[in-house]
N, C-alpha and C. Protein backbone atom coordinates (compact mmCIF):
# COMPACT_ATOMS: atom_id res chain seq x y z
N UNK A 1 270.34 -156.27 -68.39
CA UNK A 1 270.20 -155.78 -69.74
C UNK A 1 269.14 -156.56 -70.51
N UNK A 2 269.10 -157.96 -70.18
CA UNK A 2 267.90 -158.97 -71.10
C UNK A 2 266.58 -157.79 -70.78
N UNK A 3 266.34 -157.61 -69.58
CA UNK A 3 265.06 -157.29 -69.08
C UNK A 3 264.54 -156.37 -69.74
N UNK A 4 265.58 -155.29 -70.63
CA UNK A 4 265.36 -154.18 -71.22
C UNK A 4 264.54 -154.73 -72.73
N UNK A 5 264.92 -155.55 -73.29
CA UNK A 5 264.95 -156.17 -74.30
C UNK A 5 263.81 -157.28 -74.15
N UNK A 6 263.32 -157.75 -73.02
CA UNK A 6 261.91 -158.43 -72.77
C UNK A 6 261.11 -157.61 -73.01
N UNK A 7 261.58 -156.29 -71.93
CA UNK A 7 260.28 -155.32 -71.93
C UNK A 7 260.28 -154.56 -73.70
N UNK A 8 260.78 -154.83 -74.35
CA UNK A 8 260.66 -153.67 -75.76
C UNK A 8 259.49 -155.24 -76.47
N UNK A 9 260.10 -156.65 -76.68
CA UNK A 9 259.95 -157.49 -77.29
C UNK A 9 257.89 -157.86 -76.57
N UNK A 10 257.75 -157.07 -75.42
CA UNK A 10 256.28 -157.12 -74.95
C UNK A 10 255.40 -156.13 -75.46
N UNK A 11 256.17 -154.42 -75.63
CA UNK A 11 255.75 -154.23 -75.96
C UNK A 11 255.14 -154.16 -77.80
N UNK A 12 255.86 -154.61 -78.23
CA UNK A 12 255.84 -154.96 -79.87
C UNK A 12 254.71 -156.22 -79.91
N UNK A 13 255.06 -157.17 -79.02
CA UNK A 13 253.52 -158.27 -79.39
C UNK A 13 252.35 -156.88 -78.74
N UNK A 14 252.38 -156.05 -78.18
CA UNK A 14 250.86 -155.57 -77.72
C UNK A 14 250.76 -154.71 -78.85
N UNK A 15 251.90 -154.08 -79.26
CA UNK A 15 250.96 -153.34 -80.71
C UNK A 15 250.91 -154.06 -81.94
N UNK A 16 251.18 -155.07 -82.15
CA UNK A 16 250.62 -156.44 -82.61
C UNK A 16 249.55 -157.24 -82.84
N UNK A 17 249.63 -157.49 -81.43
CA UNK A 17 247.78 -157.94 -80.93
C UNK A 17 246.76 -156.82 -81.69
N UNK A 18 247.32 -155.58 -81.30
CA UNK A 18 246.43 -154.02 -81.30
C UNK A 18 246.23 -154.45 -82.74
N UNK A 19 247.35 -154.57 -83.56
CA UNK A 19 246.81 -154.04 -85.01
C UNK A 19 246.32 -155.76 -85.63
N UNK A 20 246.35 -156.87 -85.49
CA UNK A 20 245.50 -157.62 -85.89
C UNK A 20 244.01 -157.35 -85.18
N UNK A 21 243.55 -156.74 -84.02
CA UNK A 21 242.38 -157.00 -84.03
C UNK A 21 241.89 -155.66 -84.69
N UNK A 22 242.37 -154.74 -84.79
CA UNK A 22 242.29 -154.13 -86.24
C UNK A 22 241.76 -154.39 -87.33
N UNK A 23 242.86 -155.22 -87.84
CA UNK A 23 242.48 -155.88 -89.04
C UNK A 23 241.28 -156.70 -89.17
N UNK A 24 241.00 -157.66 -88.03
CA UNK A 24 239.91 -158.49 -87.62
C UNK A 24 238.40 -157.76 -87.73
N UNK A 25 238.85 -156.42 -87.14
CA UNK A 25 237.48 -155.51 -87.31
C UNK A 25 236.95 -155.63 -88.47
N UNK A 26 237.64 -154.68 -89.31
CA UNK A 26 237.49 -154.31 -90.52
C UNK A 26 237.06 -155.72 -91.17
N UNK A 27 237.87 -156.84 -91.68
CA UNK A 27 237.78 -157.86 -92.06
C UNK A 27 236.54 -158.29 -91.83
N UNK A 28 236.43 -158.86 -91.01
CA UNK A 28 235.45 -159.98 -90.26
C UNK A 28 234.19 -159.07 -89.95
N UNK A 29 233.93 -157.74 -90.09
CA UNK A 29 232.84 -157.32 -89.83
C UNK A 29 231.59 -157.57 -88.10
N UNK A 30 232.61 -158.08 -87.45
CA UNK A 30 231.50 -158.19 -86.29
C UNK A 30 231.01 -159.94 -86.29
N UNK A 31 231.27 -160.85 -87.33
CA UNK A 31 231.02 -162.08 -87.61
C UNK A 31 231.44 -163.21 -86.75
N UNK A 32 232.45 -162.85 -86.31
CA UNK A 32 233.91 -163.96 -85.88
C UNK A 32 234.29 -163.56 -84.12
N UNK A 33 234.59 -164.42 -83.32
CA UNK A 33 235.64 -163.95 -82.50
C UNK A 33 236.66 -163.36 -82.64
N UNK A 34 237.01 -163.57 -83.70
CA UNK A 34 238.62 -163.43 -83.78
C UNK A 34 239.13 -162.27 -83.30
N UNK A 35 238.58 -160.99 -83.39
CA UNK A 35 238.71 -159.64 -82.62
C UNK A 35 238.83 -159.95 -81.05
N UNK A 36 237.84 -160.21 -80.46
CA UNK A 36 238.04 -160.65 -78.99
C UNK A 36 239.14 -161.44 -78.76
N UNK A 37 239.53 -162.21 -79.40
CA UNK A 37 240.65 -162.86 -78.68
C UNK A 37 241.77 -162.50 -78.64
N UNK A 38 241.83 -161.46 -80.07
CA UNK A 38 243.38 -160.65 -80.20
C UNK A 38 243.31 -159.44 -79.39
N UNK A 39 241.77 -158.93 -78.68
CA UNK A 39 241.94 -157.98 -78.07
C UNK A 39 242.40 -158.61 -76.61
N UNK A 40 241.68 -159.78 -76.19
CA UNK A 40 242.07 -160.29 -74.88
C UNK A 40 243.37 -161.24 -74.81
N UNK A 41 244.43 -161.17 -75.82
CA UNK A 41 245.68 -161.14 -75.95
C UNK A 41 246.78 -159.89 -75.28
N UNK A 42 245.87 -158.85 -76.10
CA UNK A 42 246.75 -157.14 -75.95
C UNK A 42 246.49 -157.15 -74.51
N UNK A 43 245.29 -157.50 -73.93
CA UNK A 43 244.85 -157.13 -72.47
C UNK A 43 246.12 -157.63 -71.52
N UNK A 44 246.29 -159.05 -72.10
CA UNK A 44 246.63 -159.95 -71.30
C UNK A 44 248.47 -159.85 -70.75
N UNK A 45 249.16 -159.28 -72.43
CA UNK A 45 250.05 -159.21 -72.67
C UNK A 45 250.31 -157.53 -71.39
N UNK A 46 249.20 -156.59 -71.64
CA UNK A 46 249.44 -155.33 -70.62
C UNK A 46 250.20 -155.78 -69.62
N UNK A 47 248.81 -156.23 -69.21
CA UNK A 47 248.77 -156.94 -67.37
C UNK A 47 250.27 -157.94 -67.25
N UNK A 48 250.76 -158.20 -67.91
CA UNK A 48 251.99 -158.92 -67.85
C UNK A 48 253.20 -158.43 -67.86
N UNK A 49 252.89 -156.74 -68.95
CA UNK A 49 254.05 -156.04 -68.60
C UNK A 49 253.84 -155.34 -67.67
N UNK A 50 253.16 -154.90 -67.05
CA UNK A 50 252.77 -153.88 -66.04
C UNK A 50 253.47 -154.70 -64.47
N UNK A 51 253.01 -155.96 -64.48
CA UNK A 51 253.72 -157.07 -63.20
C UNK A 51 254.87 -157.14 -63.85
N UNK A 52 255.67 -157.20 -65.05
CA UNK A 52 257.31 -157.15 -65.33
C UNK A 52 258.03 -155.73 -64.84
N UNK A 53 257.47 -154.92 -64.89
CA UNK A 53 258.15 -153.95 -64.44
C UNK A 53 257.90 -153.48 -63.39
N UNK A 54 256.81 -154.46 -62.56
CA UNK A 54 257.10 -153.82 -60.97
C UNK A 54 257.89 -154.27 -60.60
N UNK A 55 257.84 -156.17 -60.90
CA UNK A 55 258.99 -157.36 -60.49
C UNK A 55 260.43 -156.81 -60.57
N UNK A 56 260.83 -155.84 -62.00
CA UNK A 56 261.72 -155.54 -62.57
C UNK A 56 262.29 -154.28 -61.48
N UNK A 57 261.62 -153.48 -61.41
CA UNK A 57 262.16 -152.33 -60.54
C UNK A 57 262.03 -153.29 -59.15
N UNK A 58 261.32 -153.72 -58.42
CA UNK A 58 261.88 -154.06 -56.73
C UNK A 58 262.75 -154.57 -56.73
N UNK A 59 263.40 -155.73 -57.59
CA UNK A 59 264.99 -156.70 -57.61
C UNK A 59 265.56 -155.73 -58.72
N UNK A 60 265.05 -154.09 -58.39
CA UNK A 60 266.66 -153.49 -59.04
C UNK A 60 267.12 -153.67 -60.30
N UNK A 61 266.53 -154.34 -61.50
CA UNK A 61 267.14 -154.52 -62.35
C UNK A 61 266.93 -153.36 -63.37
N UNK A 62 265.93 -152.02 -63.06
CA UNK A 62 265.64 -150.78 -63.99
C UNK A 62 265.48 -150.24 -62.64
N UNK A 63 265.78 -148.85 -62.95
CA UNK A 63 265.78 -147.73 -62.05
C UNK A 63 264.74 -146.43 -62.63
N UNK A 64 263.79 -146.03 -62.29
CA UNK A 64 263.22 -144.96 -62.27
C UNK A 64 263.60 -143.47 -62.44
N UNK A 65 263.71 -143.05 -63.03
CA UNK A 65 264.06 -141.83 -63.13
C UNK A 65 263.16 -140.44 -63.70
N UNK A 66 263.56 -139.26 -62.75
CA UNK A 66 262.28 -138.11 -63.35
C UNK A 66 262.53 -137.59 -64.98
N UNK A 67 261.53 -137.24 -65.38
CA UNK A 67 261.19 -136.92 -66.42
C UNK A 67 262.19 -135.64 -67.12
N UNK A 68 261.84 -134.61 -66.38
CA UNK A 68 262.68 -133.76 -66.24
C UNK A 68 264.23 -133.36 -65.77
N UNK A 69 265.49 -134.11 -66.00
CA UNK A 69 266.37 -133.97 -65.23
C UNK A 69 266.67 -132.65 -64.55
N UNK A 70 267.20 -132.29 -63.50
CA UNK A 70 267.44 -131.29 -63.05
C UNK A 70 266.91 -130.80 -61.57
């Protein structure tokens, strides 16, 4: 059950990351890093959930299911 609750709490920092480098845009005009790093945060944070939920489904702890029941 944690795992369910990692994976929600990952994805909330990536639309996070998303909307400060947002803000960074607008703000900072092209001036600053600061965009790049919150974008190579969101990147980073992906790639981390994407390996949590393979890790997560082979030791069984989420199960896959079709879209469509039936």
């Amino acid at each position: 059950m944690i795992i369910k609750y990692l994976i929600v709490a990952v994805l909330i920092a990536i639309v996070l990351s998303l909307g400060s480098g947002m803000y960074f845009m607008l703000k900072d005009k092209g001036r600053s890093k600061r965009m790049v790093h919150s974008l190579t945060v969101r990147i980073s944070l992906s790639v981390a959930l994407f390996v949590l939920l393979f890790i997560a489904w082979y030791f069984g702890l989420i199960q896959p299911h079709p879209i469509a029941p039936g």
